[in-house]
Protein backbone atom coordinates (compact mmCIF):
# COMPACT_ATOMS: atom_id res chain seq x y z
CA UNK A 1 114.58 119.34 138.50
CA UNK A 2 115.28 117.23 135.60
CA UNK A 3 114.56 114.31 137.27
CA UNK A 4 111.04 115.70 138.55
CA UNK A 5 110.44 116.63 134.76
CA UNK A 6 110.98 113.16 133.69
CA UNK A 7 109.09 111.16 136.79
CA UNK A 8 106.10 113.60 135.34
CA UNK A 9 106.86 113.23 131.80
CA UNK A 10 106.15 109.20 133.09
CA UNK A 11 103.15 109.49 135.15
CA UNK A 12 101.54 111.69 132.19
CA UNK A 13 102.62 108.40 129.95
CA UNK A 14 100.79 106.07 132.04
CA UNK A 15 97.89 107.94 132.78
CA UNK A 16 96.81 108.41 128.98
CA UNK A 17 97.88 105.02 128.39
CA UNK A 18 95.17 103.83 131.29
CA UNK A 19 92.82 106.47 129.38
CA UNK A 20 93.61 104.49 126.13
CA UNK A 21 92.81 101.52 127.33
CA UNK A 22 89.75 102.46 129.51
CA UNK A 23 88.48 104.44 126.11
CA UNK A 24 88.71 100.80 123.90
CA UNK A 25 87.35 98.79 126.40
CA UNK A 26 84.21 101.61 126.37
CA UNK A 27 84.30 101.14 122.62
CA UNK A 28 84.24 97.26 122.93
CA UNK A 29 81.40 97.09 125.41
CA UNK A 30 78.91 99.83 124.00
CA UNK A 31 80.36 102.62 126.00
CA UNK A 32 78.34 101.20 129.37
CA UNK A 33 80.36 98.39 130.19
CA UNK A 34 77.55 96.01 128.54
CA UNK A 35 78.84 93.45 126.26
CA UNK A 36 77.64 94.58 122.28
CA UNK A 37 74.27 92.74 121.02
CA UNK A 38 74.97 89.97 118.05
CA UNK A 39 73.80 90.26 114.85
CA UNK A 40 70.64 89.03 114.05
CA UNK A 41 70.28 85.39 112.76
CA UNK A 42 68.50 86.27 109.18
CA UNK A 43 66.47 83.91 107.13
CA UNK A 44 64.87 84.05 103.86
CA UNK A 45 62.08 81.93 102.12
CA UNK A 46 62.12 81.35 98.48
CA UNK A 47 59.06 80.79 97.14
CA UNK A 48 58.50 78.78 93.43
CA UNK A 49 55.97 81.40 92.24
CA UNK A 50 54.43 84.89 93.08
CA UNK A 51 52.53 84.84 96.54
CA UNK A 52 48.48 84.59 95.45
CA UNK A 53 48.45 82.19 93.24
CA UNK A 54 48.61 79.47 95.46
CA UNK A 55 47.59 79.77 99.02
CA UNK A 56 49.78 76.95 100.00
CA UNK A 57 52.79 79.20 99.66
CA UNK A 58 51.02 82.38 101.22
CA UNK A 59 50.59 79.98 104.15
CA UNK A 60 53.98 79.39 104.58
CA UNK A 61 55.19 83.00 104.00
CA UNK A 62 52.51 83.10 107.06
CA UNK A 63 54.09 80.96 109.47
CA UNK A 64 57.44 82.04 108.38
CA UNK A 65 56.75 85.85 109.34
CA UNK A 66 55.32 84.42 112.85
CA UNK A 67 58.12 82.86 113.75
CA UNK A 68 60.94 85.54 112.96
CA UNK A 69 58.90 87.79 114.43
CA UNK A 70 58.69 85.80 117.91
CA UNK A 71 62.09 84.65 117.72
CA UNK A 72 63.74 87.71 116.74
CA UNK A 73 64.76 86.42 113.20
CA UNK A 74 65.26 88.88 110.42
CA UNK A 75 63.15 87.50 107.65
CA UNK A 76 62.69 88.14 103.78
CA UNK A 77 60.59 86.13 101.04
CA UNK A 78 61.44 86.33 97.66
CA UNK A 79 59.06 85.38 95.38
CA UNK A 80 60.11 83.58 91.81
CA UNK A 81 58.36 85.27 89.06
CA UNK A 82 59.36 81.28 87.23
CA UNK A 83 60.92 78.37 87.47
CA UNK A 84 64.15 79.25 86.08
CA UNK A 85 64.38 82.03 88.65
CA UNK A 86 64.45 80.01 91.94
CA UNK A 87 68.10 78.93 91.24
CA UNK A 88 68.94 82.68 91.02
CA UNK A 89 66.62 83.75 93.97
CA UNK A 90 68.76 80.92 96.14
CA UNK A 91 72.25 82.18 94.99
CA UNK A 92 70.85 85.98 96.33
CA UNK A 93 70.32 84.54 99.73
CA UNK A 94 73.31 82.87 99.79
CA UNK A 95 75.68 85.97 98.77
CA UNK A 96 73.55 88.28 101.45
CA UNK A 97 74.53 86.21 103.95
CA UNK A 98 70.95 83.97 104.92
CA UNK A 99 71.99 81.71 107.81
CA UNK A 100 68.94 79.64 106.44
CA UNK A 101 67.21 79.25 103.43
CA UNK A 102 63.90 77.60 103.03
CA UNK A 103 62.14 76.73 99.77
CA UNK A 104 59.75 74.82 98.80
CA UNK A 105 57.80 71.83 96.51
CA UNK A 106 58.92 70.06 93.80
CA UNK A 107 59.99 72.89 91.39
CA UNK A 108 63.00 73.60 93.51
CA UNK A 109 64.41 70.78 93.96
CA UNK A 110 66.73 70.76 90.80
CA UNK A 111 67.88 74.11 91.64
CA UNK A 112 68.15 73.28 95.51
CA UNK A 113 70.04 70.27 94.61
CA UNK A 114 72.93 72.46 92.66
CA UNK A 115 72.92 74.88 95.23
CA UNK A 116 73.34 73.20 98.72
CA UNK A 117 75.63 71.01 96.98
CA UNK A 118 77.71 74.36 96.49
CA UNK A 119 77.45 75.67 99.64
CA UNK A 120 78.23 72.85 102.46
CA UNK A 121 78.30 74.87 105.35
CA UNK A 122 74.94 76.90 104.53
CA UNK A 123 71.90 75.39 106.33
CA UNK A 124 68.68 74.76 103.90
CA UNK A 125 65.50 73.59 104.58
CA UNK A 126 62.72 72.45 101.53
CA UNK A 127 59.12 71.95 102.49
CA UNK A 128 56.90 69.36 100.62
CA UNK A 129 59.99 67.26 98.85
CA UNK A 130 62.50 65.90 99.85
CA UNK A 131 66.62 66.43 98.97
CA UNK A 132 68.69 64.45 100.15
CA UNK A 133 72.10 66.37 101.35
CA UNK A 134 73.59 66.78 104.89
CA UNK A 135 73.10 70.51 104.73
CA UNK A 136 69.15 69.89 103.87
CA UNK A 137 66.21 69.93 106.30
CA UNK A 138 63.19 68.11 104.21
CA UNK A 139 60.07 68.44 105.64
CA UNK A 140 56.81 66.11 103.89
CA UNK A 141 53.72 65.30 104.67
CA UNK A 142 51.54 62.30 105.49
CA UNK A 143 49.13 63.49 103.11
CA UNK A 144 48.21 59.84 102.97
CA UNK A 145 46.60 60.34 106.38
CA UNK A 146 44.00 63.23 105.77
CA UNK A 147 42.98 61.68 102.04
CA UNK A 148 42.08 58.36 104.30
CA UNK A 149 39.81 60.68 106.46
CA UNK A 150 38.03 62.12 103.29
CA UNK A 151 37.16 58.73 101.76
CA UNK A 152 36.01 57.34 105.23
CA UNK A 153 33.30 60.51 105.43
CA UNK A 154 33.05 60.24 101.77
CA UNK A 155 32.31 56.73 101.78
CA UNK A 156 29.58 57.58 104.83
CA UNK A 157 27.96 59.66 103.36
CA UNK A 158 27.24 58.92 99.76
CA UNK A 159 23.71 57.99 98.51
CA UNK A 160 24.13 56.42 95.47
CA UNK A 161 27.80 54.74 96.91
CA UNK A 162 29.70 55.74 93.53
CA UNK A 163 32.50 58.43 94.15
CA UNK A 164 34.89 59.72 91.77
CA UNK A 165 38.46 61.55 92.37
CA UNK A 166 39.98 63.77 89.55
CA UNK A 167 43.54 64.25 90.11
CA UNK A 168 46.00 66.12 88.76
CA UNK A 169 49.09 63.23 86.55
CA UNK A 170 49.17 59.91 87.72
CA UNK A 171 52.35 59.60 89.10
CA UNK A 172 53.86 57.67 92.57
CA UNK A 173 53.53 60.74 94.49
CA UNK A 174 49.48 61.12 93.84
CA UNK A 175 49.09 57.90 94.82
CA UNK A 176 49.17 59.05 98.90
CA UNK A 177 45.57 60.98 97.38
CA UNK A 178 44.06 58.58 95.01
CA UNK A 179 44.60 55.39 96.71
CA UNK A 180 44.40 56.62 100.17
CA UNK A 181 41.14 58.07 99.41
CA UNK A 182 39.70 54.60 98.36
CA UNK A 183 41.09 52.78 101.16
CA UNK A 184 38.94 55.04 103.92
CA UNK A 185 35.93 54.69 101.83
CA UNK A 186 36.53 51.14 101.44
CA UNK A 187 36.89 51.04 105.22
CA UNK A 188 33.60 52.70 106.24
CA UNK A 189 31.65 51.68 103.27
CA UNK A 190 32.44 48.22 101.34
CA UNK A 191 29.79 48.51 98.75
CA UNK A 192 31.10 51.89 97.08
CA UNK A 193 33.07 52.56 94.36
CA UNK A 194 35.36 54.57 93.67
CA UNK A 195 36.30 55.98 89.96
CA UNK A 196 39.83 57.60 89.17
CA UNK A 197 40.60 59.68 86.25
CA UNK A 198 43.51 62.04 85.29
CA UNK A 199 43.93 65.62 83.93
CA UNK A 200 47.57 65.02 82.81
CA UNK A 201 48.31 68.66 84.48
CA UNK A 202 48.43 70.58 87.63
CA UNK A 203 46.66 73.80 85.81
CA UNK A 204 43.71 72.76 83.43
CA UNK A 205 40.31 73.39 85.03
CA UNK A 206 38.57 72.94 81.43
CA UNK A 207 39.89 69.18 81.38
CA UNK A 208 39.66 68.45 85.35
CA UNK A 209 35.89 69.77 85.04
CA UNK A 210 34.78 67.50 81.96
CA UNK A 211 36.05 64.68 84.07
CA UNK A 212 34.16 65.76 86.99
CA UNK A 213 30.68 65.96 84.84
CA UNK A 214 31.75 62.42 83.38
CA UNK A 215 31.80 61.11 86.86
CA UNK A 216 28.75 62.27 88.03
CA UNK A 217 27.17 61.40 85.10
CA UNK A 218 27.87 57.71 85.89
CA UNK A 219 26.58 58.44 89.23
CA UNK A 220 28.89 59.53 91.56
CA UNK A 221 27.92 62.34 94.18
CA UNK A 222 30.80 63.54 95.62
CA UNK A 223 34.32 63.94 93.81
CA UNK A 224 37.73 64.15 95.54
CA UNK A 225 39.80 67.15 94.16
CA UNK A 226 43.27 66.01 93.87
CA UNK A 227 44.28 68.37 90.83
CA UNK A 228 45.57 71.35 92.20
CA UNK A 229 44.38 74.39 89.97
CA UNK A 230 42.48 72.09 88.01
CA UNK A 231 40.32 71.55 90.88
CA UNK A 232 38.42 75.06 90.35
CA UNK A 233 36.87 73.03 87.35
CA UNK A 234 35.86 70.61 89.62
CA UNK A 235 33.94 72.89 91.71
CA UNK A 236 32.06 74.41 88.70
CA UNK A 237 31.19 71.13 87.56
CA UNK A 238 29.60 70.50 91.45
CA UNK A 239 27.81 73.51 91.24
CA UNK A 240 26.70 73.09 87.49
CA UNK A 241 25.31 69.35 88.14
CA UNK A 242 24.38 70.02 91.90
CA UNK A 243 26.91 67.38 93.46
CA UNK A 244 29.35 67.60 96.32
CA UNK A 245 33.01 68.03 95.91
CA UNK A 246 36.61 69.22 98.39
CA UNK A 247 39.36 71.49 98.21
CA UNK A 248 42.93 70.82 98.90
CA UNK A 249 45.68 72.46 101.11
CA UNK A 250 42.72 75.57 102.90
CA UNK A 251 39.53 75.63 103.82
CA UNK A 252 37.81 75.66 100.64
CA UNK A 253 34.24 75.10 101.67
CA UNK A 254 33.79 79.06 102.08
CA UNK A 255 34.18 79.10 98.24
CA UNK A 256 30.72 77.60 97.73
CA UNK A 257 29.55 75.88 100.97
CA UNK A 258 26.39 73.96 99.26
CA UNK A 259 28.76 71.90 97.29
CA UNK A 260 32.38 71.91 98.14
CA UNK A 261 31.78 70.06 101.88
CA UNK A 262 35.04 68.93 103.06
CA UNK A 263 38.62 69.96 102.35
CA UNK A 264 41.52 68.28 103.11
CA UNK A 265 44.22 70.79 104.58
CA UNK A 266 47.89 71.07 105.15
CA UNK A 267 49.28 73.05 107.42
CA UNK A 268 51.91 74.23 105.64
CA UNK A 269 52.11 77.50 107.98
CA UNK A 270 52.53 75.42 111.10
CA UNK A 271 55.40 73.52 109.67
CA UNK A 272 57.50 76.95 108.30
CA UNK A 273 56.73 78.35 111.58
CA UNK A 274 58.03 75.27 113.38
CA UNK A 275 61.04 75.35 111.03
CA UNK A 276 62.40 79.29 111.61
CA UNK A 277 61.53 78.14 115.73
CA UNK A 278 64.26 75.16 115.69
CA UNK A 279 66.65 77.36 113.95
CA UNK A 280 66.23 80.24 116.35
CA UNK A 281 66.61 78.01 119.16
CA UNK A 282 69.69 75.73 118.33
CA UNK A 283 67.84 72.57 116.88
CA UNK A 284 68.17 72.85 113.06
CA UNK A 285 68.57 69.38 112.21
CA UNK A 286 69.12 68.44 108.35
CA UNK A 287 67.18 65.07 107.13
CA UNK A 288 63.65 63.97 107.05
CA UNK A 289 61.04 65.26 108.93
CA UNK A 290 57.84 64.54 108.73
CA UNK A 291 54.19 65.66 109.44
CA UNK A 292 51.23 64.04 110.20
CA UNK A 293 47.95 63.95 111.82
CA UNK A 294 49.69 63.38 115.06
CA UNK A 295 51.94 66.19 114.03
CA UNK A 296 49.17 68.53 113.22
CA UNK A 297 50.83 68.80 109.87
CA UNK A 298 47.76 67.83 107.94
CA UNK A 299 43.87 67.07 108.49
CA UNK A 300 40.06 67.85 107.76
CA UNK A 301 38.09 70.60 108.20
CA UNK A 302 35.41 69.53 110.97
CA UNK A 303 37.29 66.63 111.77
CA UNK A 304 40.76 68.30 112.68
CA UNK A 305 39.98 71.76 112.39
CA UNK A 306 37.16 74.21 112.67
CA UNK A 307 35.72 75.94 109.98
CA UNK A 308 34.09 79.39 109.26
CA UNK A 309 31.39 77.12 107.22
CA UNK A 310 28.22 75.23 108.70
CA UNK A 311 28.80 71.89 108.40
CA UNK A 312 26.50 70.62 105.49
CA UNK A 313 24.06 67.98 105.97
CA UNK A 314 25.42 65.67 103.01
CA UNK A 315 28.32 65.57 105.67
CA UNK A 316 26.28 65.01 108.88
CA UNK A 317 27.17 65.64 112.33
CA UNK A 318 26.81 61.81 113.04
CA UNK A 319 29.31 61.24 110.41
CA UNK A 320 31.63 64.24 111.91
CA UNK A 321 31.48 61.92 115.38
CA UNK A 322 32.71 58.72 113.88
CA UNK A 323 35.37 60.26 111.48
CA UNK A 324 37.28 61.94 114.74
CA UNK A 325 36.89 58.46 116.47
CA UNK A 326 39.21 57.44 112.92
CA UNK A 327 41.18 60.49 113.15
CA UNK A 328 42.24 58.93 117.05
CA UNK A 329 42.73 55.29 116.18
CA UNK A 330 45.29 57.10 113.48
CA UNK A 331 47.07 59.35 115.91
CA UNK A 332 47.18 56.41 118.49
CA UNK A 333 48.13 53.59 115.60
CA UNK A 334 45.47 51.59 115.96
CA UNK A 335 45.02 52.36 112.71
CA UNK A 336 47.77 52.09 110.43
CA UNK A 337 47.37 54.40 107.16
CA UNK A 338 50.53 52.84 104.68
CA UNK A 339 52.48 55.36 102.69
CA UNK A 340 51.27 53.99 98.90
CA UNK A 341 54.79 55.74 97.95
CA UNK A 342 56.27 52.78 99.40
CA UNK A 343 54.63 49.63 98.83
């Protein structure tokens, strides 16, 4: 009897042990024998300044939405109310965990600098500069290549063959806009000229607009925007004086479509979109990458892109045709558009 007791006492033993183990390995698959879903990969996008001011960073929040949302990537933007508070905005993403963090432009790349260095095994990514660490993707433009496509229509279709470009400091990087600009007008019209004069600011409309007026004054019809905010005083100035102007980074010419003709875009959505994709598939690579026509990174509305806006007849349809024709010699490198950065 006692040994019955005991060979009982055994089999109860091993059958709540097999129930114990049977019960974990429920737990440890989801309780249907499936194997338990991973995290999600999360990323978050820094921007320099509030989304609004600038729709160059609403176009990246944009593309950076897409692409978490068709990737399955849990996404958050934080916006910097200042410059001072993009260092701070990084060091939240990297204490909630981010697998990557994107920024963006030169105002963050002090603060990116200090931070990546920091945090080695934390993947970055900086659109529109570059910083050079092994845990940094950069991603820049060949801005050089849609300013080159302006000044060849420009240069086509002035009247009185003086044009004028207002940009914002001149420093080495504005030089892919002011002296890109003059080589495709010198390329489809010789016998122009081309003024250049500086605001000394990224945000003075008052000061980019008197230059504007001075330039047309000494002739020119159309004036290249190259000032960032200050180009809003360019397009008063167009509309005061009844000359033609473009926009930068959007499609501008739905601001005032009887003066502001062209605008030279940058797909700045396209390229955060394309940067949350590589991550979510495996391919973040840090380094340089860079965007071109070829690319679809940058262009021209009518020439590259289509545009809400009738095409206005100081820009003619003619000219339309035999800008593209440029726009393929560039993708196909018959045409070789030099990076004035680095002559």
């Amino acid at each position: 009897m006692k040994k019955a007791m005991m060979a009982l006492s055994f089999v109860a033993l091993l059958a709540a042990g097999c129930s114990g183990n049977n019960q974990a390995a429920t737990e440890n698959t989801g309780g249907n024998g499936e194997q338990p879903q991973q995290a999600k990969q999360k990323v978050a996008l820094i921007l320099p300044e509030k989304i609004g001011v600038n729709p160059f960073f609403q176009l990246m929040d944009e593309g950076t939405k897409k692409a978490a949302e068709e990737f399955g990537v849990e996404e958050k933007t934080i916006e910097s109310t200042d410059q001072a508070a993009i260092e701070q905005n990084l060091r939240v993403a990297v204490a909630e965990g981010y697998d990557l963090i994107i920024t963006s432009s030169f105002e963050s790349e002090d603060a990116l600098k200090k931070v990546a260095a920091e945090n080695p095994d934390k993947k970055f990514a900086v659109i529109d500069t570059v910083v050079d660490l092994p845990n940094v993707r950069s991603v820049v433009f060949r801005e050089q290549e849609a300013a080159y496509l302006v000044g060849a229509a420009a240069g086509l279709s002035t009247k009185t063959n003086k044009l004028g470009v207002v940009a914002a400091q001149d420093i080495p990087m504005l030089k892919k806009w002011t002296v890109s600009f003059q080589e495709g007008v010198k390329a489809t019209n010789p016998n122009a000229s081309v003024s250049v004069n500086y605001v000394g600011s990224f945000s003075d409309p008052a000061k980019a607009k008197e230059l504007a007026l001075l330039q047309n004054s000494q002739g020119a019809d159309f004036v290249f925007g190259a000032s960032a905010v200050g180009d809003l005083g360019v397009f008063e100035a167009a509309k005061e004086k009844n000359f033609y102007t473009s926009g930068q980074d959007v499609d501008r010419t739905e601001m005032d479509p009887a003066h502001i003709v062209l605008s030279q875009l940058k797909d700045t959505d396209a390229v955060a979109y394309d940067t949350v994709k590589q991550f979510a598939q495996g391919n973040y690579q840090p380094g340089v990458s860079e965007y071109g026509l070829k690319e679809n990174g940058v262009g021209v509305t009518y020439i590259t892109h289509e545009s809400k806006t009738p095409v206005n007849p100081f820009i003619s349809q003619e000219t339309i045709k035999k800008v593209k024709q440029i726009k393929d010699d560039i993708i196909s490198g018959k045409i070789t558009v030099a990076d004035p950065t680095k002559q």
